[in-house]
N, C-alpha and C. Protein backbone atom coordinates (compact mmCIF):
# COMPACT_ATOMS: atom_id res chain seq x y z
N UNK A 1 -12.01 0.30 6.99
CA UNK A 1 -10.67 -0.20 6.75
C UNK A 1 -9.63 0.62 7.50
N UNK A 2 -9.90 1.69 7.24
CA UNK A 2 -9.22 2.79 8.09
C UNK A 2 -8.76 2.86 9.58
N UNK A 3 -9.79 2.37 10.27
CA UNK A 3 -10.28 2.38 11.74
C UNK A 3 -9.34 1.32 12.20
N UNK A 4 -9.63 -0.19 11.59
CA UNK A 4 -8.65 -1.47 11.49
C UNK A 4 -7.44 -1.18 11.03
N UNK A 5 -6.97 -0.74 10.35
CA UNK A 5 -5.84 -0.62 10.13
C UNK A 5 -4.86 0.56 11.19
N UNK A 6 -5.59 1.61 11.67
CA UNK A 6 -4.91 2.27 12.92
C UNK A 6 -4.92 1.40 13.53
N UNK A 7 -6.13 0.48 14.22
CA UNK A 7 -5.53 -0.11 15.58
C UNK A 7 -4.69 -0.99 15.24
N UNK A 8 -4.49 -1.82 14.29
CA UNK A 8 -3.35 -2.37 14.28
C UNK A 8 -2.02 -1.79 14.05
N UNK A 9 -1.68 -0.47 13.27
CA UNK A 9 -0.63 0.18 13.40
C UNK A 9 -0.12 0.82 14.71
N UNK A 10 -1.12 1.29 15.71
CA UNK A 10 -0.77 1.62 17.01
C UNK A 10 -0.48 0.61 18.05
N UNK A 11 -0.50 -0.73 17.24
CA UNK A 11 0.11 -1.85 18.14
C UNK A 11 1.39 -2.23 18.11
N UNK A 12 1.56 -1.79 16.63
CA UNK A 12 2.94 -2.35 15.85
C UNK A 12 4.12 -1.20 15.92
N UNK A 13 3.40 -0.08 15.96
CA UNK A 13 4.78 1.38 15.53
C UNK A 13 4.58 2.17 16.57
N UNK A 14 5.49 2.75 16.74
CA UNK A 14 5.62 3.87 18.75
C UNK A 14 4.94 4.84 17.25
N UNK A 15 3.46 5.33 17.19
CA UNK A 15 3.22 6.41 16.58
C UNK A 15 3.60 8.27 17.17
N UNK A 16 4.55 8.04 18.21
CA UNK A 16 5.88 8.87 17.89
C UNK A 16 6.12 9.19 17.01
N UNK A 17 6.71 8.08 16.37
CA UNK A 17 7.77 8.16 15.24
C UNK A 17 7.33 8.33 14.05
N UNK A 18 5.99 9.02 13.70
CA UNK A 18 5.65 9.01 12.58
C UNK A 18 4.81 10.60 12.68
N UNK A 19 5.83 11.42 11.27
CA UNK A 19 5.04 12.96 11.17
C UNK A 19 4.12 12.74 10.39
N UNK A 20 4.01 12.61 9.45
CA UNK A 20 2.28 12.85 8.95
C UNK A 20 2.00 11.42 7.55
N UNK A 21 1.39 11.20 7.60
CA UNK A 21 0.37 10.21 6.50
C UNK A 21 0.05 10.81 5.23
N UNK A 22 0.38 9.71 4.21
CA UNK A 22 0.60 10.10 3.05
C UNK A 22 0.14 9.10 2.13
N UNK A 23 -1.25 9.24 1.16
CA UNK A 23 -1.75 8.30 0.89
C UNK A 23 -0.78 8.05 -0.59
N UNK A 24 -0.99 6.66 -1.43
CA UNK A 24 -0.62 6.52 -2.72
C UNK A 24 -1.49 6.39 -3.37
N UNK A 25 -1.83 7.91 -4.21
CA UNK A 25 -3.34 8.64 -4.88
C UNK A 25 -3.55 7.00 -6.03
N UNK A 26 -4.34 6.84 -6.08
CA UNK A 26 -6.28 7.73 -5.18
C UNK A 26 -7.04 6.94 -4.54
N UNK A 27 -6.88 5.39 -5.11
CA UNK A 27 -7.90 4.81 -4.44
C UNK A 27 -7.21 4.68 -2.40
N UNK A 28 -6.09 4.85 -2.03
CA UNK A 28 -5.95 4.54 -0.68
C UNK A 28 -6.27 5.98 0.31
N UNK A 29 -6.63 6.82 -0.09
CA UNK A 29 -6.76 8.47 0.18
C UNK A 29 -7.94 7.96 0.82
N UNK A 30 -9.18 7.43 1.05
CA UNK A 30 -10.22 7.65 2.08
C UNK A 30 -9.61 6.46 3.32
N UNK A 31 -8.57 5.69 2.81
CA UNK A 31 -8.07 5.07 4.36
C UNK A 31 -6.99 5.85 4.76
N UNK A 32 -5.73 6.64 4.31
CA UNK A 32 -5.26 7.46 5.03
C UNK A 32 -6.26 8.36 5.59
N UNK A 33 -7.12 9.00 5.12
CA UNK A 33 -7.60 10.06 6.09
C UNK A 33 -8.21 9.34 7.32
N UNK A 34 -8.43 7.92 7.22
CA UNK A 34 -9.42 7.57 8.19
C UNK A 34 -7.79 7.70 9.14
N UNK A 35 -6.93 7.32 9.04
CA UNK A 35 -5.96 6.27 9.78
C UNK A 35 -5.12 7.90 10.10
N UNK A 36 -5.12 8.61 9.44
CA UNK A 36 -4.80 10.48 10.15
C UNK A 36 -5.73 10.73 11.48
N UNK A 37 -7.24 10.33 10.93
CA UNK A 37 -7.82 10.91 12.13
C UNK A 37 -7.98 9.93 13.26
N UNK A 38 -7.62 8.68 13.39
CA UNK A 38 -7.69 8.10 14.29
C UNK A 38 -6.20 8.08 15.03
N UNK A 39 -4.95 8.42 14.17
CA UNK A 39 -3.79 8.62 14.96
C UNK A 39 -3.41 9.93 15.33
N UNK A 40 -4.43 11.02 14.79
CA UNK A 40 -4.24 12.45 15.01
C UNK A 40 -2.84 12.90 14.42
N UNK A 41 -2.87 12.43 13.10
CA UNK A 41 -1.47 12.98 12.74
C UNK A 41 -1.86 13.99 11.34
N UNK A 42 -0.93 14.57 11.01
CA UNK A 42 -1.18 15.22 9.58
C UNK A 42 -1.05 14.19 8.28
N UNK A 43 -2.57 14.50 7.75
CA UNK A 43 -2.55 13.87 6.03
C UNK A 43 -2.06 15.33 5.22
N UNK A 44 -0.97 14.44 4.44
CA UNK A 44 -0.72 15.47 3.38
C UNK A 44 -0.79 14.55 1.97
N UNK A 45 -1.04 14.95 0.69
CA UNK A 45 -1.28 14.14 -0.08
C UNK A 45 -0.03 14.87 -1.08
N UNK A 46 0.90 14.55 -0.65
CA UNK A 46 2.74 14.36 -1.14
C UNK A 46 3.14 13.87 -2.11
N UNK A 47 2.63 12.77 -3.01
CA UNK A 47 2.97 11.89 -3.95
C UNK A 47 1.34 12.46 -4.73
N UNK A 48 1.78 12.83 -6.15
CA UNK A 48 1.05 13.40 -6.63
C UNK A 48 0.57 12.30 -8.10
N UNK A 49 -0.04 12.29 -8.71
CA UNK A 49 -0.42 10.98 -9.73
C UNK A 49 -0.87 11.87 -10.81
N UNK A 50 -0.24 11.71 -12.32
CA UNK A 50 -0.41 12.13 -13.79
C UNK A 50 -1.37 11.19 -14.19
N UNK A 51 -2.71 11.68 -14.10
CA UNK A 51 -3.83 10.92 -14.13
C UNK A 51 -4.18 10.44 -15.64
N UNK A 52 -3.28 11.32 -16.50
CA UNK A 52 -3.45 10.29 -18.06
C UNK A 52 -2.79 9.00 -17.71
N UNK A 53 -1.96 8.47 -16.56
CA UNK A 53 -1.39 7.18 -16.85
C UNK A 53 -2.06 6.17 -16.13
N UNK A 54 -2.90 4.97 -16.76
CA UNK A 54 -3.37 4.20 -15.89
C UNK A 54 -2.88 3.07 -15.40
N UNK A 55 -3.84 1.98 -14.81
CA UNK A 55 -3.20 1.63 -14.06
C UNK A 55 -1.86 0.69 -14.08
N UNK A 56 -0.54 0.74 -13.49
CA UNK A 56 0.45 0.04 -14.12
C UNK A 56 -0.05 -1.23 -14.10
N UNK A 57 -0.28 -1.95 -12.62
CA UNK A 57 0.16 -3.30 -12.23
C UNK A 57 -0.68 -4.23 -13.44
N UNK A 58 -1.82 -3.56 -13.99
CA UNK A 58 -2.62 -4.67 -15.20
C UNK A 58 -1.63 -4.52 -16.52
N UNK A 59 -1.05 -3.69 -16.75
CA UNK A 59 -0.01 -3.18 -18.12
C UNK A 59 0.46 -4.88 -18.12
N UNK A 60 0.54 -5.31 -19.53
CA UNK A 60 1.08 -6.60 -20.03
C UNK A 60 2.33 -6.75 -19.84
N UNK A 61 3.52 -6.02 -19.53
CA UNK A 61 4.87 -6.51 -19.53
C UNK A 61 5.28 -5.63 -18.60
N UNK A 62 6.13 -5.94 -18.01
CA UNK A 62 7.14 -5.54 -17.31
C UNK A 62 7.87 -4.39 -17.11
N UNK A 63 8.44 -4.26 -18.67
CA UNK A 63 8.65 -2.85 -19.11
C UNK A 63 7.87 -2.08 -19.32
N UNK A 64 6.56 -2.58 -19.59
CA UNK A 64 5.63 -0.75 -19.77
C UNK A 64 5.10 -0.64 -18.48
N UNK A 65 5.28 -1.88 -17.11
CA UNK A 65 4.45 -1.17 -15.86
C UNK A 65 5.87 -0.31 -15.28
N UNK A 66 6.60 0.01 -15.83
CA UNK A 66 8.46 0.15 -14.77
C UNK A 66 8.40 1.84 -15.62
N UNK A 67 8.11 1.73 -16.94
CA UNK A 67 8.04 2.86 -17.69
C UNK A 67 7.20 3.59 -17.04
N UNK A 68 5.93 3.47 -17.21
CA UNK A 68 5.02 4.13 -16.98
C UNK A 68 4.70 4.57 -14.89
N UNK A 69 5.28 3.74 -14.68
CA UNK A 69 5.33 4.28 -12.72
C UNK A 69 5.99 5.32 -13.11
N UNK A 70 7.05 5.86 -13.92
CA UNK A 70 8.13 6.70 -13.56
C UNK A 70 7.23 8.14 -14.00
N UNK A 71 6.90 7.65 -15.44
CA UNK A 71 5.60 8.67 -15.86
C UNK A 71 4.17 9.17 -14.68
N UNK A 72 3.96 8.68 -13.74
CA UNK A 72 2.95 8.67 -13.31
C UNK A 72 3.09 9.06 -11.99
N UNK A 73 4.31 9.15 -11.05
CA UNK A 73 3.91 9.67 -10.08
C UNK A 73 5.51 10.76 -9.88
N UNK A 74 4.83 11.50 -8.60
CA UNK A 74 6.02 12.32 -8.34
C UNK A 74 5.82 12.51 -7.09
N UNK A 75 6.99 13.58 -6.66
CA UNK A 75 6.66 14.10 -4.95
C UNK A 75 6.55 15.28 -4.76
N UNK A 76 5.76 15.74 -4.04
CA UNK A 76 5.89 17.50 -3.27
C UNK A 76 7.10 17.70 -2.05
N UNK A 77 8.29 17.92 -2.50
CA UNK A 77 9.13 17.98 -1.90
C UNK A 77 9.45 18.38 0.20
N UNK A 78 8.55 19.61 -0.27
CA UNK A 78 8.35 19.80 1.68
C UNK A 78 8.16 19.09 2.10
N UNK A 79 6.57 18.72 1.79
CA UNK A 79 6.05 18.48 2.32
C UNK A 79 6.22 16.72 3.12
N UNK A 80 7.73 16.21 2.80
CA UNK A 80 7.99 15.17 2.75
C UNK A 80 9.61 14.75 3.29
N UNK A 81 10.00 16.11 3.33
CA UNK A 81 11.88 16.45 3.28
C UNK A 81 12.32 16.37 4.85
N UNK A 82 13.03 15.44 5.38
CA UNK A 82 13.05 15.54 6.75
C UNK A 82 11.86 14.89 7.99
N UNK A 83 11.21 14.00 6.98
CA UNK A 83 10.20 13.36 7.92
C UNK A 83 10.11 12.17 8.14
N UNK A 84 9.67 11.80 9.36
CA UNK A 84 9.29 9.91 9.08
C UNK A 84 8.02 10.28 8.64
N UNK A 85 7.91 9.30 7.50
CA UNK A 85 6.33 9.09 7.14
C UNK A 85 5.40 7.97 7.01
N UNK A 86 4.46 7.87 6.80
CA UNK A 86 3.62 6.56 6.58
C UNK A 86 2.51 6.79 5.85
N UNK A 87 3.44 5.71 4.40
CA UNK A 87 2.62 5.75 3.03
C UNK A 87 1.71 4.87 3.34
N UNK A 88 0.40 5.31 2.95
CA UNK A 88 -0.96 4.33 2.85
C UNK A 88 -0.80 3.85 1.45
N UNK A 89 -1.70 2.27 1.27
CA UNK A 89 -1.86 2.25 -0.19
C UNK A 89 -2.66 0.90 0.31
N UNK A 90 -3.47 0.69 -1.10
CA UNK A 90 -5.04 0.00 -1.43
C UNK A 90 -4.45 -1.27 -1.43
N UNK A 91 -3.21 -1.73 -2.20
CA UNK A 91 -2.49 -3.16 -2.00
C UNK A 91 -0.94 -3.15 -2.59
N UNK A 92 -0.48 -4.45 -2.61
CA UNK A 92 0.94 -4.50 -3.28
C UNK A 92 0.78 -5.42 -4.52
N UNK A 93 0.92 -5.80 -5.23
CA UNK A 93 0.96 -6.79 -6.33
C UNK A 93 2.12 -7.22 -6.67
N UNK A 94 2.88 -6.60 -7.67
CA UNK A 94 4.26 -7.15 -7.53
C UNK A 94 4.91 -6.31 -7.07
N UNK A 95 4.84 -5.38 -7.11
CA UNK A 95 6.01 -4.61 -5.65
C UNK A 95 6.17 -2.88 -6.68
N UNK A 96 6.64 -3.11 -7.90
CA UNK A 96 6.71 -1.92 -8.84
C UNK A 96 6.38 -0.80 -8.19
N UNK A 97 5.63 -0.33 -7.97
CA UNK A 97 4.95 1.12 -7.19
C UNK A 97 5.68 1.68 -6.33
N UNK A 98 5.37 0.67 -5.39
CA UNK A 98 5.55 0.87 -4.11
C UNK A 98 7.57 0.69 -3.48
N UNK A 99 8.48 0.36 -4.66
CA UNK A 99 9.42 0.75 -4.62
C UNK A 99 9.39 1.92 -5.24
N UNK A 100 9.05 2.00 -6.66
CA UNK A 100 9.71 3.06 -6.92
C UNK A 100 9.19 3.97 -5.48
N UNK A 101 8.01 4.26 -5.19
CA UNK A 101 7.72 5.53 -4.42
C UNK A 101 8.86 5.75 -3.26
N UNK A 102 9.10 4.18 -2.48
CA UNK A 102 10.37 4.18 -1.72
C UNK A 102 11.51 5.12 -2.22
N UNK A 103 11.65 4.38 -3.37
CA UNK A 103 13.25 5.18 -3.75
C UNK A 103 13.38 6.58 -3.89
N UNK A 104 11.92 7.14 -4.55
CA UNK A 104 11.83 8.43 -4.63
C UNK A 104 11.67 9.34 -3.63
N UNK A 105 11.29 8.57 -2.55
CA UNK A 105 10.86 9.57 -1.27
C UNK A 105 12.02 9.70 -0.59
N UNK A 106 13.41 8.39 -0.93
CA UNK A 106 14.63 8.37 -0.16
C UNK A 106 15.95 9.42 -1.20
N UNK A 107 15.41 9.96 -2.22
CA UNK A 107 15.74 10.44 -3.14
C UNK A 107 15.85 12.38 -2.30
N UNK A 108 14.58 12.47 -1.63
CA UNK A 108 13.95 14.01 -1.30
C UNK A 108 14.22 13.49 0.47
N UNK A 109 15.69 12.92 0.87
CA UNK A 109 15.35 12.90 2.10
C UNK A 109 14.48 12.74 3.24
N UNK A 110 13.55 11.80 2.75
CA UNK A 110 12.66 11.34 4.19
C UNK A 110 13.57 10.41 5.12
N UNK A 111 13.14 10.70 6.31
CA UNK A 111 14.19 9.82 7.19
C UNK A 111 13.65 8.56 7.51
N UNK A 112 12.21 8.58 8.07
CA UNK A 112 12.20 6.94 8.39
C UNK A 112 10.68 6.82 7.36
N UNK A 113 10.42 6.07 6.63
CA UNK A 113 9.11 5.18 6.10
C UNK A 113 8.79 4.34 6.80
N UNK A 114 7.65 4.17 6.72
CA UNK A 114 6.67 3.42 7.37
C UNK A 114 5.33 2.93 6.01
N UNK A 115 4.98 1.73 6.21
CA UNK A 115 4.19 1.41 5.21
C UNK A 115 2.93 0.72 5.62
N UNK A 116 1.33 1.41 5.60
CA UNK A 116 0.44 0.23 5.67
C UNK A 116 -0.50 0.13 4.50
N UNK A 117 -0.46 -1.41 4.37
CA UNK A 117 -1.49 -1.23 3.05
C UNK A 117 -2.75 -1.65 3.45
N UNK A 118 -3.52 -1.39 3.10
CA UNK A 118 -5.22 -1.71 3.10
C UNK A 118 -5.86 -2.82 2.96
N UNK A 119 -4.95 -3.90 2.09
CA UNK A 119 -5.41 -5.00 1.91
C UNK A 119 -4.43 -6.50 2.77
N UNK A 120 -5.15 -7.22 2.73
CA UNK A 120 -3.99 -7.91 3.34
C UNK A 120 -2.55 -8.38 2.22
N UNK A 121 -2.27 -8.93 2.53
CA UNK A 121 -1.00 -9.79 1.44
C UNK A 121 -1.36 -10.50 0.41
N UNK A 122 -0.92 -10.08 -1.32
CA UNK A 122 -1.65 -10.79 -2.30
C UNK A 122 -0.42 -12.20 -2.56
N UNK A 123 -0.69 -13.09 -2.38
CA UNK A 123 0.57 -14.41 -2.34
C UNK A 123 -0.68 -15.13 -3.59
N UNK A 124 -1.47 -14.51 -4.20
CA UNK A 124 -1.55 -16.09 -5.02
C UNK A 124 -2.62 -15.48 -6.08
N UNK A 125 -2.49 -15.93 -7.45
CA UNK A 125 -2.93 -15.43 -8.84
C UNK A 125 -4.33 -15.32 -8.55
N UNK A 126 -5.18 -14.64 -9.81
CA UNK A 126 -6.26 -13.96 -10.01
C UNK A 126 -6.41 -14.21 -11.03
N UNK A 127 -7.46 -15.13 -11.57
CA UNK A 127 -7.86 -14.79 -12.76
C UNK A 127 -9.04 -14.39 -13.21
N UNK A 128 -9.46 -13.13 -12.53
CA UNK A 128 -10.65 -12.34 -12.81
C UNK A 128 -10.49 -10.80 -13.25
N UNK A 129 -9.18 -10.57 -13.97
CA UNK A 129 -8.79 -9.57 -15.12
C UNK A 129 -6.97 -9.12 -14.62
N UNK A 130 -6.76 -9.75 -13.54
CA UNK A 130 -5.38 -9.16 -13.36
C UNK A 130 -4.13 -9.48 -14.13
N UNK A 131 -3.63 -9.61 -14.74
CA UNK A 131 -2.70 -10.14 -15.50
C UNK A 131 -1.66 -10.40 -14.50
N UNK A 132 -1.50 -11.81 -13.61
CA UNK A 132 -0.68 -12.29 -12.60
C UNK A 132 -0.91 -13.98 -13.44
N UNK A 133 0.27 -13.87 -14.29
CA UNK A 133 0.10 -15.30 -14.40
C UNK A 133 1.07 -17.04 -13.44
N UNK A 134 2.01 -15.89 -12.59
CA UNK A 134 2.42 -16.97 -11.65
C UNK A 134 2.63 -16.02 -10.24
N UNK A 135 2.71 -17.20 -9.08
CA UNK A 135 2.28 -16.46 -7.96
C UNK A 135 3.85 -15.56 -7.73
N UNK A 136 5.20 -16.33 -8.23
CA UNK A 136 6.42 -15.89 -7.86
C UNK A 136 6.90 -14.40 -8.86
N UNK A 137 5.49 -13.72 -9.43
CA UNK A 137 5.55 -12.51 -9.91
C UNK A 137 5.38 -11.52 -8.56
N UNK A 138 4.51 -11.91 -7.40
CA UNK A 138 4.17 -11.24 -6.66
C UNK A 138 4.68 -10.79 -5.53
N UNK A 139 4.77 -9.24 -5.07
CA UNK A 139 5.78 -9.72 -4.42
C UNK A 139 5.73 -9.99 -2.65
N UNK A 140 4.80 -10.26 -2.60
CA UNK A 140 4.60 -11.28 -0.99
C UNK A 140 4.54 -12.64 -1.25
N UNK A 141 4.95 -12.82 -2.05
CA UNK A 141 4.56 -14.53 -2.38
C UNK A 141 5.40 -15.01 -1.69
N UNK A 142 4.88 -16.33 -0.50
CA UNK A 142 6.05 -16.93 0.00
C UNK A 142 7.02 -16.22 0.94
N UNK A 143 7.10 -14.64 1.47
CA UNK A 143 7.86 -13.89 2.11
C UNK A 143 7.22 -13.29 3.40
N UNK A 144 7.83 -13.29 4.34
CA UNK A 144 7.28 -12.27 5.61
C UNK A 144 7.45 -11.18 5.94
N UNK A 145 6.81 -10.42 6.74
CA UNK A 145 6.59 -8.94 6.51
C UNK A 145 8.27 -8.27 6.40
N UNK A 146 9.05 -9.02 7.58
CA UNK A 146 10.61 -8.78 7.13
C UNK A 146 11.29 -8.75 6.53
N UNK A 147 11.25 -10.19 5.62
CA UNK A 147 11.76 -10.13 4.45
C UNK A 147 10.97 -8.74 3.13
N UNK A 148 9.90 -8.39 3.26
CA UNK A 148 9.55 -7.65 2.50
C UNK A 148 10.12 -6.19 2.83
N UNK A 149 9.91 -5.60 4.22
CA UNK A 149 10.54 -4.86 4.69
C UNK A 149 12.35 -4.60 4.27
N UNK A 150 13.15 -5.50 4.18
CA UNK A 150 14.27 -5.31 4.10
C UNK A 150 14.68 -5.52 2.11
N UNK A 151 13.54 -5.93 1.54
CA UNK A 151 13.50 -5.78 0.25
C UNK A 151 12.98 -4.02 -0.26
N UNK A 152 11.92 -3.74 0.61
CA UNK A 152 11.51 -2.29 0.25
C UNK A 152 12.77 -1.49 1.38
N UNK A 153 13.91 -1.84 2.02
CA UNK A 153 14.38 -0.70 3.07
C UNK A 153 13.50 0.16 3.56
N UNK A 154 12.31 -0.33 4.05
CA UNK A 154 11.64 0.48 5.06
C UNK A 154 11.70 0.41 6.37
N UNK A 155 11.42 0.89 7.39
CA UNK A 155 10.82 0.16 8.99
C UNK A 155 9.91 -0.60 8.71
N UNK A 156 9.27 -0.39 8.41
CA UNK A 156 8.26 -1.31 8.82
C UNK A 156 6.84 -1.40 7.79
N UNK A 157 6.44 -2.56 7.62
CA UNK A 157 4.99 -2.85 6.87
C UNK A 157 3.94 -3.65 7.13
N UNK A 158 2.94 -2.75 7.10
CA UNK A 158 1.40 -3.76 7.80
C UNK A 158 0.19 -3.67 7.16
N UNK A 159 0.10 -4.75 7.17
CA UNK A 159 -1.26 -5.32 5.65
C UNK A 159 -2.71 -5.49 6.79
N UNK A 160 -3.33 -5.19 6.42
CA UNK A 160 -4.69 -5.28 7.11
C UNK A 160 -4.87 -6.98 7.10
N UNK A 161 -5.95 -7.07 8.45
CA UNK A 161 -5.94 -8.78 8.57
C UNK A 161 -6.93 -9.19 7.31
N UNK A 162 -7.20 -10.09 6.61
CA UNK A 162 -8.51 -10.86 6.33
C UNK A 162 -9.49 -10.30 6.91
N UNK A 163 -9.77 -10.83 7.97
CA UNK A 163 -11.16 -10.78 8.87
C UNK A 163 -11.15 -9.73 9.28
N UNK A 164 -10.39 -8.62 9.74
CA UNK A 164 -10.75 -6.90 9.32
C UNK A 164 -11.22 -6.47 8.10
N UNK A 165 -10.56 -7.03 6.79
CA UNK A 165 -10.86 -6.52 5.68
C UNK A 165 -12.61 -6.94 5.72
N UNK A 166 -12.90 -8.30 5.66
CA UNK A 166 -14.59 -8.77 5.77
C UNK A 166 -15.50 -7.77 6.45
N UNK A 167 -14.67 -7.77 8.31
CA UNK A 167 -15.81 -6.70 8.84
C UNK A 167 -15.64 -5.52 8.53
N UNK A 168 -14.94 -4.82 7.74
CA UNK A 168 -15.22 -3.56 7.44
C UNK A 168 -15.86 -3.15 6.43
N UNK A 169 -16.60 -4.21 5.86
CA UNK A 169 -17.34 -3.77 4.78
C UNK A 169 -18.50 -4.85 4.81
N UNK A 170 -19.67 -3.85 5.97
CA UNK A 170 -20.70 -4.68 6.40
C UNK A 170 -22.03 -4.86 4.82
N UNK A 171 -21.76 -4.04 4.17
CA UNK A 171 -22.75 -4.42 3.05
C UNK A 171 -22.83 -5.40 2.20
N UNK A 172 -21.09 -5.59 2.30
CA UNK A 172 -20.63 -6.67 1.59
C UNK A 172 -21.05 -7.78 2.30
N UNK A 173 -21.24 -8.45 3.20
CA UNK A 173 -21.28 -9.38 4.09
C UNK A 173 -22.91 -9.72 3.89
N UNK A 174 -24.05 -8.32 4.10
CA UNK A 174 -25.42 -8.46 3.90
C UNK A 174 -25.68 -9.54 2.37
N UNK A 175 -25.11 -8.78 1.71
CA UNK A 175 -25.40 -9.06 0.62
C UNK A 175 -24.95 -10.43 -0.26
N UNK A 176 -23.41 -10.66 -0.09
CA UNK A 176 -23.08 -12.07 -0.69
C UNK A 176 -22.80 -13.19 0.58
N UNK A 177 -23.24 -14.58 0.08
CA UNK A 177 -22.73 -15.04 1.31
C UNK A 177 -21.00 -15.79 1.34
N UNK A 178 -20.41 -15.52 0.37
CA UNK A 178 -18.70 -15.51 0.83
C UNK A 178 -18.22 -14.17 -0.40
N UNK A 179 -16.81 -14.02 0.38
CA UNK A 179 -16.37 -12.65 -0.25
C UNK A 179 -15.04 -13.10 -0.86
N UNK A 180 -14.89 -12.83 -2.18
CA UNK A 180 -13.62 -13.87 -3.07
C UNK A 180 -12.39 -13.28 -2.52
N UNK A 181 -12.06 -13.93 -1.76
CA UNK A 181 -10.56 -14.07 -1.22
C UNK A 181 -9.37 -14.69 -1.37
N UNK A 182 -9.32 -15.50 -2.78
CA UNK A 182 -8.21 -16.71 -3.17
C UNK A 182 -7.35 -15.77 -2.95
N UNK A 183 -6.71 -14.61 -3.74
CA UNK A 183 -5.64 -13.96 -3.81
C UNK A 183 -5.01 -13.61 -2.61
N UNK A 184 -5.68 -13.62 -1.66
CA UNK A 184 -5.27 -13.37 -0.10
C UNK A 184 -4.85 -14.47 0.76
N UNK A 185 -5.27 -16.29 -0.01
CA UNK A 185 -4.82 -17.13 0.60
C UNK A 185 -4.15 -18.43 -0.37
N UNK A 186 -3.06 -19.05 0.25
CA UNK A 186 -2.53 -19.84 -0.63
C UNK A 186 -3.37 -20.84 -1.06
N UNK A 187 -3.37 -21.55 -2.29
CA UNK A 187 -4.15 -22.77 -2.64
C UNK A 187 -3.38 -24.31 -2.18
């Protein structure tokens, strides 16, 4: 995932402009490191996670996933103060996270963000334990990377393709012969 997702970020961003990679703990931490060592930049793991709090985006309401982000993550100030950076993360769902982390990182002075996530774009419900009961909870539903971009005030955001996500996980492919993808495509 890692590998795919650099080459597509070195198509999209002058990786100039970006000091070091910064995953959003834990599950996106083995694709930042991949996507550090293929852009040769520094991983620092900056945004730190209070591992009694699990996961928000399944939390039943609204208010306890908004509560509990605030409970659950923080920043290492240096290591983050004065930099462009580029947050990795596993996906977006409804957006919760991945603002707050915005706001907080624009809070400790980072100058430019940069965002890639691992998965492609979730635009459409799940009903195999996620608690997404309409698609206009989500927040790529219906929106382009711009419009999402200028909703998070970042530079820039890039979702891994589909068909990267498939070939990068050749066991998966051995083994089933289709890989459940509704959430990744509209119905």
């Amino acid at each position: 995932m890692g590998e795919y997702l650099a080459e597509k970020i070195r198509k999209i961003i002058d990786i100039d402009q970006i000091d070091c990679i910064i995953p959003v703990p834990d599950t996106s931490k083995p694709v930042a490191l991949e996507i550090s060592k293929q852009l040769k930049k520094p991983y620092f793991e900056a945004i730190t996670k209070n591992r009694y709090v699990n996961r928000t985006f399944i939390m039943d309401s609204q208010k306890k996933r908004k509560k509990n982000i605030k409970r659950k993550l923080n920043v290492i100030q240096h290591l983050i103060q004065d930099k462009n950076i580029l947050i990795v993360d596993d996906s977006i769902v409804r957006g919760n996270t991945i603002k707050y982390i915005v706001d907080l990182l624009k809070e400790y002075q980072v100058k430019k963000i940069f965002i890639a996530i691992s998965s492609p774009k979730i635009i459409n419900t799940n009903h195999y334990g996620i608690d997404i009961p309409t698609k206009e909870e989500l927040l790529c539903f219906q929106k382009t990377n711009q419009e999402i971009e200028k909703d998070l005030s970042v530079e820039k955001i890039i979702f891994q393709d589909l068909n990267d996500l498939e070939e990068s996980i050749p066991i998966q492919k051995a083994t089933y012969s289709e890989f459940e993808k509704s959430i990744f495509q509209s119905s």
